[in-house]
PDB file of N, CA and C in Angstrom:
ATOM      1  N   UNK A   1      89.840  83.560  93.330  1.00  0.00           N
ATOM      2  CA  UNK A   1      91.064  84.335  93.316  1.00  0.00           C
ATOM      3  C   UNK A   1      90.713  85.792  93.609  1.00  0.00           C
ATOM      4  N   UNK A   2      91.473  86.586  94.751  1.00  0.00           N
ATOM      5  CA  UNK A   2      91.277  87.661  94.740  1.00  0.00           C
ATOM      6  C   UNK A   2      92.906  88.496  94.161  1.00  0.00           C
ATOM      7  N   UNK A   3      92.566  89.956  93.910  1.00  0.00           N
ATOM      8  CA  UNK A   3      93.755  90.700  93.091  1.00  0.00           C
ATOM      9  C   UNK A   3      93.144  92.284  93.663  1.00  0.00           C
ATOM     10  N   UNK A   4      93.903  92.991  94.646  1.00  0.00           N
ATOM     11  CA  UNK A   4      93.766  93.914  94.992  1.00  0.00           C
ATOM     12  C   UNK A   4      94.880  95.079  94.727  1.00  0.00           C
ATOM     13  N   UNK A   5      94.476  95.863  93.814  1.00  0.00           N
ATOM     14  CA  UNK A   5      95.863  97.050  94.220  1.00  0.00           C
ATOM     15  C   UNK A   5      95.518  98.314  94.562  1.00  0.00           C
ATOM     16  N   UNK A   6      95.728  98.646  95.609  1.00  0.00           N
ATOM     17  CA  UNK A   6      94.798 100.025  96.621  1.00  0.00           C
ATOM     18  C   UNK A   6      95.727 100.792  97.674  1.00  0.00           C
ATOM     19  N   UNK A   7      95.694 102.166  97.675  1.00  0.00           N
ATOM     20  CA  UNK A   7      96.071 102.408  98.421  1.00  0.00           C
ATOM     21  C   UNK A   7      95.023 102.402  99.584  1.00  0.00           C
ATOM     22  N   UNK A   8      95.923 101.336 101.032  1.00  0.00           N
ATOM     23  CA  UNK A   8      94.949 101.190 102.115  1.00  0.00           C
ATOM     24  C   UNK A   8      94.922 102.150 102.790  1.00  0.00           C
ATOM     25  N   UNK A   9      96.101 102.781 103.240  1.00  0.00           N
ATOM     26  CA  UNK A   9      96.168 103.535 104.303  1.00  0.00           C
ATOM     27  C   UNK A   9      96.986 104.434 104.329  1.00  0.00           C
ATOM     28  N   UNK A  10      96.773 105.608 104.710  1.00  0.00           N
ATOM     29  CA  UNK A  10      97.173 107.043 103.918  1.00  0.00           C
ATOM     30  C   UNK A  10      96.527 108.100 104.768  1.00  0.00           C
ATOM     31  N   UNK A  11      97.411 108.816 105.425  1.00  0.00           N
ATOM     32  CA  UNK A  11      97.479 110.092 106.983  1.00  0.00           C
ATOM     33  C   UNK A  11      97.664 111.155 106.325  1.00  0.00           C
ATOM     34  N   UNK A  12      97.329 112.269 107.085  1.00  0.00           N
ATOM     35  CA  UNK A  12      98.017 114.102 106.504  1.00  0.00           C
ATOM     36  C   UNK A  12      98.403 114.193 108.157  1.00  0.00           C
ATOM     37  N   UNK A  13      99.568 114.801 108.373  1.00  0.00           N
ATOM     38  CA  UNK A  13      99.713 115.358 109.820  1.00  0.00           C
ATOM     39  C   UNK A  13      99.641 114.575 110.565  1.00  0.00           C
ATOM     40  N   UNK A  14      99.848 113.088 110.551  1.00  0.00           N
ATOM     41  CA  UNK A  14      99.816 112.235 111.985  1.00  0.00           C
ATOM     42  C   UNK A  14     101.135 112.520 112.631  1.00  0.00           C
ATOM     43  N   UNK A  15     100.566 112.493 114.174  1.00  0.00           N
ATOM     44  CA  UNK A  15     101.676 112.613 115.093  1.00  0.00           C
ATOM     45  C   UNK A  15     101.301 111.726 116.221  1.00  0.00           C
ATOM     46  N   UNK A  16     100.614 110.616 116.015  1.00  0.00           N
ATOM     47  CA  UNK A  16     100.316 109.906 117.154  1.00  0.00           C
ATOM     48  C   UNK A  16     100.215 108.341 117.053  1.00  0.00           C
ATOM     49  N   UNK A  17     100.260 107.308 117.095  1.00  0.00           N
ATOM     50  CA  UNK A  17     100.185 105.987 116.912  1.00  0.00           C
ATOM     51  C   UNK A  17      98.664 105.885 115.939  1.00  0.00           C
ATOM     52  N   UNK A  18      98.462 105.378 115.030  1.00  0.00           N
ATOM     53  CA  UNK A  18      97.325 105.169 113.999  1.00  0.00           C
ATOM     54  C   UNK A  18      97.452 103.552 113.226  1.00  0.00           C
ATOM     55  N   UNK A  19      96.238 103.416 113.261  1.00  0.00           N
ATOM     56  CA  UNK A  19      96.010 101.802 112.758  1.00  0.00           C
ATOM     57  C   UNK A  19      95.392 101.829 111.991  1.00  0.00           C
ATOM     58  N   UNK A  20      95.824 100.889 110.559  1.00  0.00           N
ATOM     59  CA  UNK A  20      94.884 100.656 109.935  1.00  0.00           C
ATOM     60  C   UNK A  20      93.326 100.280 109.973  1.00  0.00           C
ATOM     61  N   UNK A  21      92.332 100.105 108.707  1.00  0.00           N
ATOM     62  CA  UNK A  21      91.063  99.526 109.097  1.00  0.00           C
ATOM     63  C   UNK A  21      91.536  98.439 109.184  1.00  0.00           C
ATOM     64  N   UNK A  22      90.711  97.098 109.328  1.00  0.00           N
ATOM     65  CA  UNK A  22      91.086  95.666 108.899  1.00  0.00           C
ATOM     66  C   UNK A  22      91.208  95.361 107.366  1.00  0.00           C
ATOM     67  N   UNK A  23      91.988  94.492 106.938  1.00  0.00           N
ATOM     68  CA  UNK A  23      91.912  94.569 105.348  1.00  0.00           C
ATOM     69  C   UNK A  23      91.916  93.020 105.080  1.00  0.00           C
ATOM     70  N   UNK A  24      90.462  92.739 104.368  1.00  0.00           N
ATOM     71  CA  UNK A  24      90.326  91.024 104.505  1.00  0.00           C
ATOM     72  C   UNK A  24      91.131  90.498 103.522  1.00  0.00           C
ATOM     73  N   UNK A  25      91.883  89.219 103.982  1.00  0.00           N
ATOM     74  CA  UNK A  25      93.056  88.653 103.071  1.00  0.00           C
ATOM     75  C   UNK A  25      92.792  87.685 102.717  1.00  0.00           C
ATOM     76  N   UNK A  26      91.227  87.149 102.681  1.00  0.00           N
ATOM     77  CA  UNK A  26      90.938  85.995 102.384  1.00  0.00           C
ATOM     78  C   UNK A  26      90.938  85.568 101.005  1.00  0.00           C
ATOM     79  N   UNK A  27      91.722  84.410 100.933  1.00  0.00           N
ATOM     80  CA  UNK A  27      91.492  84.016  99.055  1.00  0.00           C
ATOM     81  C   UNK A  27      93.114  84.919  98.596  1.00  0.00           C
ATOM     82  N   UNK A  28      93.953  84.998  99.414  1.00  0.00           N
ATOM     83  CA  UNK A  28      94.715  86.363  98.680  1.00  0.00           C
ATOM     84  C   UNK A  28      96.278  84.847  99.534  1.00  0.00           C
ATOM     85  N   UNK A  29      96.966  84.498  98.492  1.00  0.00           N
ATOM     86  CA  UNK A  29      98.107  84.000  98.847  1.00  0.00           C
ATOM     87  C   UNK A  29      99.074  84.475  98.929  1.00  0.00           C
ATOM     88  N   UNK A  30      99.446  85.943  98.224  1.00  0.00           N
ATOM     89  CA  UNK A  30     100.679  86.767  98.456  1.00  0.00           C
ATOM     90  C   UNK A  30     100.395  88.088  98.208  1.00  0.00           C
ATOM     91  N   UNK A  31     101.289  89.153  98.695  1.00  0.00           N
ATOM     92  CA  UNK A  31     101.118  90.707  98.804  1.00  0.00           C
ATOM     93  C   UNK A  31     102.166  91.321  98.404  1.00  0.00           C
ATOM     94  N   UNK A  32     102.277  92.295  98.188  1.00  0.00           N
ATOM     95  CA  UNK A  32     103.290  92.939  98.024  1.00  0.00           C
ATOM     96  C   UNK A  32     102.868  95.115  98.942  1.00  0.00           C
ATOM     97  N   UNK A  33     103.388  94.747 100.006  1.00  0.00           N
ATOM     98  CA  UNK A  33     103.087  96.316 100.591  1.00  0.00           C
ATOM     99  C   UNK A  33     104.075  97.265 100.394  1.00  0.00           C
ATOM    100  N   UNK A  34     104.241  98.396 100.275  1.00  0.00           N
ATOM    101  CA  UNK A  34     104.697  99.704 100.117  1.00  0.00           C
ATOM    102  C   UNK A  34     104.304 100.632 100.574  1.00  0.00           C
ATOM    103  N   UNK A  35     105.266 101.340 101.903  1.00  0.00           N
ATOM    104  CA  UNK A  35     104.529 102.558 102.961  1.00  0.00           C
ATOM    105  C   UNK A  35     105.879 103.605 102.280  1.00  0.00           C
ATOM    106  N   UNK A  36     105.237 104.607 102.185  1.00  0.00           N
ATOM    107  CA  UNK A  36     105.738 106.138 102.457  1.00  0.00           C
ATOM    108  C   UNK A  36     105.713 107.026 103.249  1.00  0.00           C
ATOM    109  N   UNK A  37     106.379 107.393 103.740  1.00  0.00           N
ATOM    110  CA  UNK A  37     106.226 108.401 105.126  1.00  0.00           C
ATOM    111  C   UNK A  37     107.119 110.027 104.543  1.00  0.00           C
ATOM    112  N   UNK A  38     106.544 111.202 104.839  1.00  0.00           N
ATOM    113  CA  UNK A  38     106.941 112.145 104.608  1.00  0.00           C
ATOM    114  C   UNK A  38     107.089 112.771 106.168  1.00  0.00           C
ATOM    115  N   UNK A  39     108.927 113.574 106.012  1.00  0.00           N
ATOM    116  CA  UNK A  39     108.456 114.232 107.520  1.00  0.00           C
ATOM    117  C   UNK A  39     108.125 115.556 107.438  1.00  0.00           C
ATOM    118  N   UNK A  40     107.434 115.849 107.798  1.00  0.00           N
ATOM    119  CA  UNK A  40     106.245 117.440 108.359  1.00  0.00           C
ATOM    120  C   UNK A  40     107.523 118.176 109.242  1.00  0.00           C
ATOM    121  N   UNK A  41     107.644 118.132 110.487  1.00  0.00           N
ATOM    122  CA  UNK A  41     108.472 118.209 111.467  1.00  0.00           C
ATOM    123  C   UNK A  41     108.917 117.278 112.657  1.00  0.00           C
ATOM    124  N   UNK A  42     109.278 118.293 113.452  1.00  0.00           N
ATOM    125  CA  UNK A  42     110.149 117.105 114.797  1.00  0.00           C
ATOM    126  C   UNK A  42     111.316 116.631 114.103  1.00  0.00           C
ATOM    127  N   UNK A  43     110.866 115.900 115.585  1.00  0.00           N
ATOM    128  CA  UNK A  43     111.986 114.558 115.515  1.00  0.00           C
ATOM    129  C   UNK A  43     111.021 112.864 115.486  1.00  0.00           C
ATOM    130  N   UNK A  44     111.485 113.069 114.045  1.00  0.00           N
ATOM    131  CA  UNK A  44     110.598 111.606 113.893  1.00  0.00           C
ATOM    132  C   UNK A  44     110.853 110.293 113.910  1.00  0.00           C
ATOM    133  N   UNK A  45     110.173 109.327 114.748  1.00  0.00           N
ATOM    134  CA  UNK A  45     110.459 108.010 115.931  1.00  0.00           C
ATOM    135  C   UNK A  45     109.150 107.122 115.524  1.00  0.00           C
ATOM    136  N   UNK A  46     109.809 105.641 115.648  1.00  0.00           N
ATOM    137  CA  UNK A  46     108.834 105.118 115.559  1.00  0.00           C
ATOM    138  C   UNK A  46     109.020 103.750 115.062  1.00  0.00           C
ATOM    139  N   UNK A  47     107.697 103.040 114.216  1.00  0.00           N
ATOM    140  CA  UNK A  47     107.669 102.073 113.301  1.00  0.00           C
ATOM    141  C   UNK A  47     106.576 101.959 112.559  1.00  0.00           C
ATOM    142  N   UNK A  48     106.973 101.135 111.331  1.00  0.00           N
ATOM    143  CA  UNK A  48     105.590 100.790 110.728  1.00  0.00           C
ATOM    144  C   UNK A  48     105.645  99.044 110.408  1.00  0.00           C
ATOM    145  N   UNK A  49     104.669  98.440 110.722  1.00  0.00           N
ATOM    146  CA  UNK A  49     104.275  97.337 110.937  1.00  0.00           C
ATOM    147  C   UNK A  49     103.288  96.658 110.327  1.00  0.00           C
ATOM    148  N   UNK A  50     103.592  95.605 110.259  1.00  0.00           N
ATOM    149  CA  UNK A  50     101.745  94.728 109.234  1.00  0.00           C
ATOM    150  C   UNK A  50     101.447  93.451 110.894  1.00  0.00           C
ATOM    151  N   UNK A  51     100.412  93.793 111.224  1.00  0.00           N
ATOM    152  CA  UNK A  51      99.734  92.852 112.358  1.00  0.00           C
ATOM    153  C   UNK A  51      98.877  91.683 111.048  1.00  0.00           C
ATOM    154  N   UNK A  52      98.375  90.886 112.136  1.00  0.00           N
ATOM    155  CA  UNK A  52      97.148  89.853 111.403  1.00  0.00           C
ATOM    156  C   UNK A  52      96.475  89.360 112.395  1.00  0.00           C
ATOM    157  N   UNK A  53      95.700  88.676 112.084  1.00  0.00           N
ATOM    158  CA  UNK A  53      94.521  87.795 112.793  1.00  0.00           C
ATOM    159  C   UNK A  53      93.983  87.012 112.214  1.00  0.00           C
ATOM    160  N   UNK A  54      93.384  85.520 112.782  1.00  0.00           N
ATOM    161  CA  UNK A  54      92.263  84.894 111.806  1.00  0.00           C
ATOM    162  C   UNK A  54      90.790  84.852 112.495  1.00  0.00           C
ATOM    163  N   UNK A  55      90.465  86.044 113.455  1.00  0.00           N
ATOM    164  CA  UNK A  55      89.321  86.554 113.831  1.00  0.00           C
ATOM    165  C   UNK A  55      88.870  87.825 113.676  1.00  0.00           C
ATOM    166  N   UNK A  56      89.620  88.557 112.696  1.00  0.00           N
ATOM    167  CA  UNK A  56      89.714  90.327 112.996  1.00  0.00           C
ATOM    168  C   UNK A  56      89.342  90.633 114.105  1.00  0.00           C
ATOM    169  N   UNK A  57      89.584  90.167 115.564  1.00  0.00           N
ATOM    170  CA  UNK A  57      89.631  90.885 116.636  1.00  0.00           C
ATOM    171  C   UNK A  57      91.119  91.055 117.436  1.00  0.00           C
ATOM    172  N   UNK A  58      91.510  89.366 117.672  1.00  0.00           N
ATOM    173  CA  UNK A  58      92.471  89.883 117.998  1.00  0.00           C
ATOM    174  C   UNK A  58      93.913  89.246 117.071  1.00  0.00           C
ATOM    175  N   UNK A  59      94.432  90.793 117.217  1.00  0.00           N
ATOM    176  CA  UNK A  59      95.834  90.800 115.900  1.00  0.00           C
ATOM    177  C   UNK A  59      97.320  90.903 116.573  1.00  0.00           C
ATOM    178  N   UNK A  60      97.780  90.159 115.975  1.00  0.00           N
ATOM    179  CA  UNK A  60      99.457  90.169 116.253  1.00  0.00           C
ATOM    180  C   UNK A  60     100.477  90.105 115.769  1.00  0.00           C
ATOM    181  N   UNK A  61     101.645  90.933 115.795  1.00  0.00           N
ATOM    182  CA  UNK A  61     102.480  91.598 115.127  1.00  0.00           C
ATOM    183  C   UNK A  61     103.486  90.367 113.947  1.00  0.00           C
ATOM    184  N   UNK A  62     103.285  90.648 113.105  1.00  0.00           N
ATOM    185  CA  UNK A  62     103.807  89.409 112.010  1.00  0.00           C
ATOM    186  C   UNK A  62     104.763  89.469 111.585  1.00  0.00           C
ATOM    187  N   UNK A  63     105.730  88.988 112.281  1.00  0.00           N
ATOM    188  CA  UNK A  63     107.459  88.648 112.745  1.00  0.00           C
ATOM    189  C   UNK A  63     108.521  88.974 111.517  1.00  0.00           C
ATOM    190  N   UNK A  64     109.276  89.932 111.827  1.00  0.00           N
ATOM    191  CA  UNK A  64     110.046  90.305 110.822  1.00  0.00           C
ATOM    192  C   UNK A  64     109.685  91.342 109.660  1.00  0.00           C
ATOM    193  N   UNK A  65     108.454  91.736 110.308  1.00  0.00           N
ATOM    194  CA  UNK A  65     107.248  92.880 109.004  1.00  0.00           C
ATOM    195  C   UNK A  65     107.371  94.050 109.937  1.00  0.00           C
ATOM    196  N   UNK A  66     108.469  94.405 109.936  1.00  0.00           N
ATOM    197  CA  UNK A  66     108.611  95.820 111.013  1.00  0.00           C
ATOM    198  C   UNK A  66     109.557  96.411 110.708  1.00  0.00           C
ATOM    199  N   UNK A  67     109.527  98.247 110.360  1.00  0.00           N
ATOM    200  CA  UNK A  67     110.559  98.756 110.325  1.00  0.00           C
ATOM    201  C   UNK A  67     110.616 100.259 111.036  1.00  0.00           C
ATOM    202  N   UNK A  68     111.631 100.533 111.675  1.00  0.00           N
ATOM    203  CA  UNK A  68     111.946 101.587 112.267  1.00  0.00           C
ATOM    204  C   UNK A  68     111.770 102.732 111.638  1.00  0.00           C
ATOM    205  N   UNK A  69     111.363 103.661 111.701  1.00  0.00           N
ATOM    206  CA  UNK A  69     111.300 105.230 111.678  1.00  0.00           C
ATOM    207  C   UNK A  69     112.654 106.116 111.483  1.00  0.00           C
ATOM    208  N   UNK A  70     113.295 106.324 111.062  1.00  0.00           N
ATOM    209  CA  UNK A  70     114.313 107.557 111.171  1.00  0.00           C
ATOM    210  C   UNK A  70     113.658 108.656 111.303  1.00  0.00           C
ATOM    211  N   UNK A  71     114.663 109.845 111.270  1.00  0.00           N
ATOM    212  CA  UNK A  71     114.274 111.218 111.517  1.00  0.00           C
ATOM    213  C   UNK A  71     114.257 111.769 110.359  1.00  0.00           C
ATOM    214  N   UNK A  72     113.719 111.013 109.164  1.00  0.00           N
ATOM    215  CA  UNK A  72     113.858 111.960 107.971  1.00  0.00           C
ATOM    216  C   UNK A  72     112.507 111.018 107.034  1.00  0.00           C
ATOM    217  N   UNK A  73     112.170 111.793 106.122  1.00  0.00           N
ATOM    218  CA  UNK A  73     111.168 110.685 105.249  1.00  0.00           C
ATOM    219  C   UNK A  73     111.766 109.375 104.642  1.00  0.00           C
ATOM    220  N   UNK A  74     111.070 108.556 104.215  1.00  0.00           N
ATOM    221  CA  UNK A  74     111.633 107.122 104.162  1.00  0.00           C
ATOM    222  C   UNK A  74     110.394 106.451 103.510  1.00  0.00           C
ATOM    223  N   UNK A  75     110.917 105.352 103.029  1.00  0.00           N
ATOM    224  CA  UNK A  75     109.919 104.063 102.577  1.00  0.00           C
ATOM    225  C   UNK A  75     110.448 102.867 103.019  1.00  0.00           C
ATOM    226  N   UNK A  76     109.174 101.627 102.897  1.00  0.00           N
ATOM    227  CA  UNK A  76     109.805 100.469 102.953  1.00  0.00           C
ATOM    228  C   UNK A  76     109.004  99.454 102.408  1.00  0.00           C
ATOM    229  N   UNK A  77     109.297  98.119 102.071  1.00  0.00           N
ATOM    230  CA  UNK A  77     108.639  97.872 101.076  1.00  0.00           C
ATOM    231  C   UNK A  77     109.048  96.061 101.780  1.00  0.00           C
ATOM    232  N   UNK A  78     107.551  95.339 101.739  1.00  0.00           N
ATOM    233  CA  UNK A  78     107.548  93.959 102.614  1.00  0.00           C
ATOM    234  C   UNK A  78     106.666  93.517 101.010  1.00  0.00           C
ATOM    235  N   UNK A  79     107.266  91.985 101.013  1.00  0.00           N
ATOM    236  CA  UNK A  79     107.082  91.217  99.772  1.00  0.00           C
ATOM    237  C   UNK A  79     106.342  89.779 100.805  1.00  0.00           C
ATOM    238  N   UNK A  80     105.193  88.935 100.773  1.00  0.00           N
ATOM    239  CA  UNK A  80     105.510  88.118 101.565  1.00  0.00           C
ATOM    240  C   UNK A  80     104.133  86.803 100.645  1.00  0.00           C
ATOM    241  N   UNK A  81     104.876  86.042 100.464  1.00  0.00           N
ATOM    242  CA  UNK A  81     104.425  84.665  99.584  1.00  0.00           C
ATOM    243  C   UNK A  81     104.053  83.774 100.425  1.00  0.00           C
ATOM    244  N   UNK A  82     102.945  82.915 100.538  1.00  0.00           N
ATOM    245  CA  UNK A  82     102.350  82.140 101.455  1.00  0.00           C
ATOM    246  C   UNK A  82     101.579  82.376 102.535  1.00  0.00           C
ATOM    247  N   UNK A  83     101.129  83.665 101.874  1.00  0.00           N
ATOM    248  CA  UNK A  83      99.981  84.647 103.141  1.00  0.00           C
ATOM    249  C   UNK A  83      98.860  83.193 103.430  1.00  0.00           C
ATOM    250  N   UNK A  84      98.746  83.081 104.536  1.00  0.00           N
ATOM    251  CA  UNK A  84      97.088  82.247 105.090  1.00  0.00           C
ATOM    252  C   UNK A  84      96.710  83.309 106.007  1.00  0.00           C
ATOM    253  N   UNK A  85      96.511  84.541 106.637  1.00  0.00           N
ATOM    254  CA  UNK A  85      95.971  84.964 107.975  1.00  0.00           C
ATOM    255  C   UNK A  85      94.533  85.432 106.824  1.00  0.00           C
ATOM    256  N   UNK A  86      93.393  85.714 107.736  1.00  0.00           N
ATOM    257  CA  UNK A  86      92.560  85.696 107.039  1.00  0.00           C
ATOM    258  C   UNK A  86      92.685  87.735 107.170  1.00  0.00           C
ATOM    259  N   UNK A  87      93.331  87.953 107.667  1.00  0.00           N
ATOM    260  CA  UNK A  87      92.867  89.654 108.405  1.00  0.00           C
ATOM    261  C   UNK A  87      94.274  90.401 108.406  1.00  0.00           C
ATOM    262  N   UNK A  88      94.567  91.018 107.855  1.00  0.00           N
ATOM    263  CA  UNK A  88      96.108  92.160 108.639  1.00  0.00           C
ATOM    264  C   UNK A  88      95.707  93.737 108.724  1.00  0.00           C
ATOM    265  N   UNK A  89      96.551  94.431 109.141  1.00  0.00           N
ATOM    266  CA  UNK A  89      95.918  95.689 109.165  1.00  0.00           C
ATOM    267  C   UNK A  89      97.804  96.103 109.335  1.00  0.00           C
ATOM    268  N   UNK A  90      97.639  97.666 108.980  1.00  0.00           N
ATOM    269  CA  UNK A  90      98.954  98.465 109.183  1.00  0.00           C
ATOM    270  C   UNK A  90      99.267  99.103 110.555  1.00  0.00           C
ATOM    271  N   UNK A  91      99.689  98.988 111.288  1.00  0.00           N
ATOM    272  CA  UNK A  91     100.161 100.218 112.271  1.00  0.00           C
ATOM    273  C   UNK A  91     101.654 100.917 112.223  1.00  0.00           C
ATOM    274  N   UNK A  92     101.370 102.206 112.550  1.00  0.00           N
ATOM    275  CA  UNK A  92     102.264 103.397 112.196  1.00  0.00           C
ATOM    276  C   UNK A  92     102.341 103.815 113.538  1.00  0.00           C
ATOM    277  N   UNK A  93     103.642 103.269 114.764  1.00  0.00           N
ATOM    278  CA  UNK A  93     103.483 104.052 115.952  1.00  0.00           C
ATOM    279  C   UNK A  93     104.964 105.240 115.358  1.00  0.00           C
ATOM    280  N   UNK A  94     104.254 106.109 116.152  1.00  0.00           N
ATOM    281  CA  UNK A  94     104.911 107.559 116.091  1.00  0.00           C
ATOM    282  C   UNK A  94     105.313 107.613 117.302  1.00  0.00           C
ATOM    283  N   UNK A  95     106.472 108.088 117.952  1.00  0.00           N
ATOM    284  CA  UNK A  95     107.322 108.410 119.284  1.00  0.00           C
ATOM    285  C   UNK A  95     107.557 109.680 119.359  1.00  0.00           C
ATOM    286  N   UNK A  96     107.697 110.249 117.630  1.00  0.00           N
ATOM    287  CA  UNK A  96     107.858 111.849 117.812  1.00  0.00           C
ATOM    288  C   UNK A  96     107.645 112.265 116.372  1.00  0.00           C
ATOM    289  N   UNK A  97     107.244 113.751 116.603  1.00  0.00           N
ATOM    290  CA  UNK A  97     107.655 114.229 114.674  1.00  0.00           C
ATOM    291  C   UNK A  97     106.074 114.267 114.466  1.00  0.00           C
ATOM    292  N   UNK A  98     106.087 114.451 112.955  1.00  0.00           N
ATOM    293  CA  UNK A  98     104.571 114.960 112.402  1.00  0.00           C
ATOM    294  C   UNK A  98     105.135 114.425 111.254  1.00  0.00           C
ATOM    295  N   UNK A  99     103.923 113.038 110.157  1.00  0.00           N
ATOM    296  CA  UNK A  99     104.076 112.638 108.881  1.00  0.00           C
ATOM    297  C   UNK A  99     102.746 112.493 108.220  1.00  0.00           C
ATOM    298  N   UNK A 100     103.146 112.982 106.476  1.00  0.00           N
ATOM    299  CA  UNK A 100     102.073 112.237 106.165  1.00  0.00           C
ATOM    300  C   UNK A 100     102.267 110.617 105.285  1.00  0.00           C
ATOM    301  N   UNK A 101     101.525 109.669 105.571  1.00  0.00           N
ATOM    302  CA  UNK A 101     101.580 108.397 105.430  1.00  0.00           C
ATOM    303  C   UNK A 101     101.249 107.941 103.898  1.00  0.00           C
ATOM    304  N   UNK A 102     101.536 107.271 102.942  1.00  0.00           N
ATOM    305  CA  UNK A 102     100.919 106.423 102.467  1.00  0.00           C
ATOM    306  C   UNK A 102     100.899 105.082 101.733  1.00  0.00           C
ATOM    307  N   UNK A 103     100.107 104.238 102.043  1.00  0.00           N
ATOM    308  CA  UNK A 103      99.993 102.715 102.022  1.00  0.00           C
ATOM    309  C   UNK A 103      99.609 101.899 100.933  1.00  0.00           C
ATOM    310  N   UNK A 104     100.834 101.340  99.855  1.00  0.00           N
ATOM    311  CA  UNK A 104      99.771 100.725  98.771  1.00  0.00           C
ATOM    312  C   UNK A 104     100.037  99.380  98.734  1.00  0.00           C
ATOM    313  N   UNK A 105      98.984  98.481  98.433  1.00  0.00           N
ATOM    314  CA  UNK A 105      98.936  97.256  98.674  1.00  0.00           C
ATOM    315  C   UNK A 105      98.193  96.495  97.384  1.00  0.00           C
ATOM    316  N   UNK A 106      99.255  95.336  97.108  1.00  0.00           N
ATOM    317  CA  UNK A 106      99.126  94.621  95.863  1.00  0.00           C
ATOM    318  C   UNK A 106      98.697  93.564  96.131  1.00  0.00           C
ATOM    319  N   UNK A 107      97.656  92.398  95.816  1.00  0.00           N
ATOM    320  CA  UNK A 107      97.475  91.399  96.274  1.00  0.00           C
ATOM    321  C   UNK A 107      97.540  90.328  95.079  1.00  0.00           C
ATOM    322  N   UNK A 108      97.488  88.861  95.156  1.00  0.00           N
ATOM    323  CA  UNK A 108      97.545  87.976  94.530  1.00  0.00           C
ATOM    324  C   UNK A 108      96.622  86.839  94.983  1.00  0.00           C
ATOM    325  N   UNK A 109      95.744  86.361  94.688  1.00  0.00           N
ATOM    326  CA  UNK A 109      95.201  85.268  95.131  1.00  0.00           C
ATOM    327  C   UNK A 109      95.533  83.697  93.983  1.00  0.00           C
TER     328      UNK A 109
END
């Protein structure tokens, strides 16, 4: 059984598309994620997303784990029971604006 609670991923001043490291999900059957985004300036665009893989090489976007950006700070918060990918990682694409990010992640094995 694994049990993780960490913040993964966490920016000062991003203004450009940024990816998580890989974060191994092996042994881990459910999660619970929570992103924060603060806006700096601009006009802020975008999404934040949970990818996966069961090679940590190549990852793909995990359907319905996506949320849009407004132009103001925001959170959002993905619950998801019956995890098998062995690998996910976060991406934060930015279209516009300046934020700082951060990522906490609960696990359950």
């Amino acid at each position: 059984m694994k049990h993780m609670q960490d913040d993964v991923f966490s920016g000062t001043g991003l203004d450009a598309t940024t990816t998580s490291d890989s974060i191994d999900m092996r042994e881990v059957y459910g999660f619970a994620l929570h992103g924060k985004w603060t806006k700096n300036s601009g006009t802020v665009g975008g999404s934040y997303k949970i990818q996966v893989s069961n090679d940590d090489v190549n990852f793909i976007d995990l359907a319905s784990y996506s949320q849009a950006l407004s132009d103001a700070s925001g959170e959002v918060s993905f619950n998801y029971d019956g995890f098998h990918y062995a690998y996910m990682r976060i991406v934060l694409t930015l279209t516009g604006g300046n934020v700082d990010l951060n990522s906490y992640l609960s696990t359950k094995g």
